[in-house]
C-alpha atoms as a PDB file:
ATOM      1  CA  UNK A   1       0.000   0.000   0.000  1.00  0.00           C
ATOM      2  CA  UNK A   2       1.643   3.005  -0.871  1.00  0.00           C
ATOM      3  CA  UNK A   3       2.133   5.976   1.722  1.00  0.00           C
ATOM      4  CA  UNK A   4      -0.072   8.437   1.884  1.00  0.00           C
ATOM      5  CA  UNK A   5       1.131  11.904   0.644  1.00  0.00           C
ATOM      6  CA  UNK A   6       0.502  15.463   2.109  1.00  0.00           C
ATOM      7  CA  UNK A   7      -0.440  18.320   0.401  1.00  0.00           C
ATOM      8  CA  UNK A   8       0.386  22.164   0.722  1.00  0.00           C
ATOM      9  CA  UNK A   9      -2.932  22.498   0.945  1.00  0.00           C
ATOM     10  CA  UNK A  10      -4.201  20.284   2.922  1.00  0.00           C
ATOM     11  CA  UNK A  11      -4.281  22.465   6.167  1.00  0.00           C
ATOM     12  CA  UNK A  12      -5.768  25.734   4.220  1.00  0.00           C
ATOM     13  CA  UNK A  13      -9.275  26.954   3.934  1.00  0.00           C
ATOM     14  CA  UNK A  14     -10.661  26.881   0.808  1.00  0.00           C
ATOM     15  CA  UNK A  15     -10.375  30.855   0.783  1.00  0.00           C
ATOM     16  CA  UNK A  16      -5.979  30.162   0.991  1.00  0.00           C
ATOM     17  CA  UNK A  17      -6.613  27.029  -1.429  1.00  0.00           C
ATOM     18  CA  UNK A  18      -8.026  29.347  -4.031  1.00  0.00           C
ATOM     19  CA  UNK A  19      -5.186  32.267  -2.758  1.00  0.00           C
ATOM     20  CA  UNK A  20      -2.206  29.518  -3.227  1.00  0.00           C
ATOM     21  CA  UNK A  21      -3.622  28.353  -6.562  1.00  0.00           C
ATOM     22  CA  UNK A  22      -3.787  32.190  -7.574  1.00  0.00           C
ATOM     23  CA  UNK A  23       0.057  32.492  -7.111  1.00  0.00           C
ATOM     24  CA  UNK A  24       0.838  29.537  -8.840  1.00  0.00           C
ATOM     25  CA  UNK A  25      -1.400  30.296 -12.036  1.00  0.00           C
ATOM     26  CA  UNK A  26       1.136  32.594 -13.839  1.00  0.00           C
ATOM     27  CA  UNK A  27       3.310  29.489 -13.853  1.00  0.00           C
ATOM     28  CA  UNK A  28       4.018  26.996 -16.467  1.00  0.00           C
ATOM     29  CA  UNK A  29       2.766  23.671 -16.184  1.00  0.00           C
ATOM     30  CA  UNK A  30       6.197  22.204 -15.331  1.00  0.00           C
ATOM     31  CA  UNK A  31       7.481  24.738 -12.865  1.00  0.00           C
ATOM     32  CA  UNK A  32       4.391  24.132 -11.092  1.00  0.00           C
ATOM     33  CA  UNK A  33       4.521  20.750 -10.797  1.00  0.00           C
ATOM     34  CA  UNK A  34       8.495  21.157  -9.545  1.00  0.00           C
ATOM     35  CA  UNK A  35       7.077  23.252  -6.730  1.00  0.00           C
ATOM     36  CA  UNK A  36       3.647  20.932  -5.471  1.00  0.00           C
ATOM     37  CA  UNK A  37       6.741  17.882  -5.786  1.00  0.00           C
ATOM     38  CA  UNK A  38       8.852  20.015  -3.806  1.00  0.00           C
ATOM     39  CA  UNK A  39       5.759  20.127  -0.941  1.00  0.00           C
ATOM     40  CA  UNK A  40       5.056  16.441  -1.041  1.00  0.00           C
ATOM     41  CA  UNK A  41       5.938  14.753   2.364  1.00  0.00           C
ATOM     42  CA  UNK A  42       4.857  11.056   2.545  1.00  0.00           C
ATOM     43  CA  UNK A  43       3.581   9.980   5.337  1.00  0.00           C
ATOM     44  CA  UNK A  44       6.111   6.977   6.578  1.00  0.00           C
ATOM     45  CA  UNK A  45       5.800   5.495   9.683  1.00  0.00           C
ATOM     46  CA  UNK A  46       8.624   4.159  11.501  1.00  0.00           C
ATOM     47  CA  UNK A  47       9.324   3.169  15.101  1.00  0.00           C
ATOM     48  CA  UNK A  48      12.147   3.715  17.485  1.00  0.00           C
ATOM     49  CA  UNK A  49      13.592   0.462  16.846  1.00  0.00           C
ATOM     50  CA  UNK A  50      13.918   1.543  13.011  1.00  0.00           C
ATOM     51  CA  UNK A  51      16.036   4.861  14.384  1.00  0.00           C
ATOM     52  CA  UNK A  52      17.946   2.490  16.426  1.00  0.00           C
ATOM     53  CA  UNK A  53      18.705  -0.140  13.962  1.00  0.00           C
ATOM     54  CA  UNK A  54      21.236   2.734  12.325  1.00  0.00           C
ATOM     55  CA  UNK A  55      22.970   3.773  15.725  1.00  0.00           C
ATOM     56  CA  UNK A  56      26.271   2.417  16.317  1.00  0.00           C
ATOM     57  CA  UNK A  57      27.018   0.679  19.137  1.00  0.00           C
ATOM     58  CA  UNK A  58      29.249   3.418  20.733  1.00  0.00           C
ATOM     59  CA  UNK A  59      25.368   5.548  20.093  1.00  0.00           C
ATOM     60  CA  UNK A  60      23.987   2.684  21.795  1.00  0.00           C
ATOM     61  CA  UNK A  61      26.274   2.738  25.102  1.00  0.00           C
ATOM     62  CA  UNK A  62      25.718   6.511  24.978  1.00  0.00           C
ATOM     63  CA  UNK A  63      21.626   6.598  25.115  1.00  0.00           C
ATOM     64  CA  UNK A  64      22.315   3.787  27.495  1.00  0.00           C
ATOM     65  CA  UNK A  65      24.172   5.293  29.636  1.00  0.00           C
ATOM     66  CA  UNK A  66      22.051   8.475  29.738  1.00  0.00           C
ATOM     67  CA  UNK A  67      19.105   6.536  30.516  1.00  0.00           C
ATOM     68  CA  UNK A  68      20.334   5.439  33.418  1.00  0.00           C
ATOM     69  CA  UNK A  69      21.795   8.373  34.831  1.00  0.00           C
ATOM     70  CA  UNK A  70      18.120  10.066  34.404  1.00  0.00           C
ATOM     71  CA  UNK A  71      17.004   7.497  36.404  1.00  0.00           C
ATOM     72  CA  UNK A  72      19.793   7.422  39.169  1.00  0.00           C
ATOM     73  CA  UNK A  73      19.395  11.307  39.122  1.00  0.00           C
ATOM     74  CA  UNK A  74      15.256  11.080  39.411  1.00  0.00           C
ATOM     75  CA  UNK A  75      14.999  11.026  43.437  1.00  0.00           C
ATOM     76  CA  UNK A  76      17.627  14.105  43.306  1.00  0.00           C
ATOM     77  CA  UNK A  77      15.759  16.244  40.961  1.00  0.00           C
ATOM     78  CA  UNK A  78      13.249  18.251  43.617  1.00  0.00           C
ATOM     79  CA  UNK A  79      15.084  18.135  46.317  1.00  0.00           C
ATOM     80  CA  UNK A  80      15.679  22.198  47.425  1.00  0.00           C
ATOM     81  CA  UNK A  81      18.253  23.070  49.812  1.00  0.00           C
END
């Protein structure tokens, strides 16, 4: 199933829709599909594991080691003296 693309316009009234349209009319046909290509975000989805599965293993130990010092530094975080 392919991903499911966002528009420029998908967030505009139809008011902007009609506004955005009016910019790009004074464009050739080309040009203006170089700029709607140039707004086209797919919609991917992708986990943390997928983010992780490119860290290197010194990345790894890192986040790892971070994680647990937010933890070991949890009870000491709002304590006022």
């Amino acid at each position: 199933m392919p991903a499911k693309s966002w528009s420029p316009t998908d967030s505009l009234s139809d008011a902007e829709k009609a506004d955005f349209d009016e910019h790009l009319a004074h464009l050739p046909e080309t040009y203006k599909e170089e700029i709607l290509r140039q707004y086209d975000i797919p919609q991917i989805k992708s986990t943390m594991l997928d983010v992780l599965r490119w860290a290197t293993p010194f990345e790894v130990a890192l986040m790892a080691l971070g994680g647990i010092m937010a933890i070991v530094a949890g009870p000491f975080a709002n304590k006022s003296d």
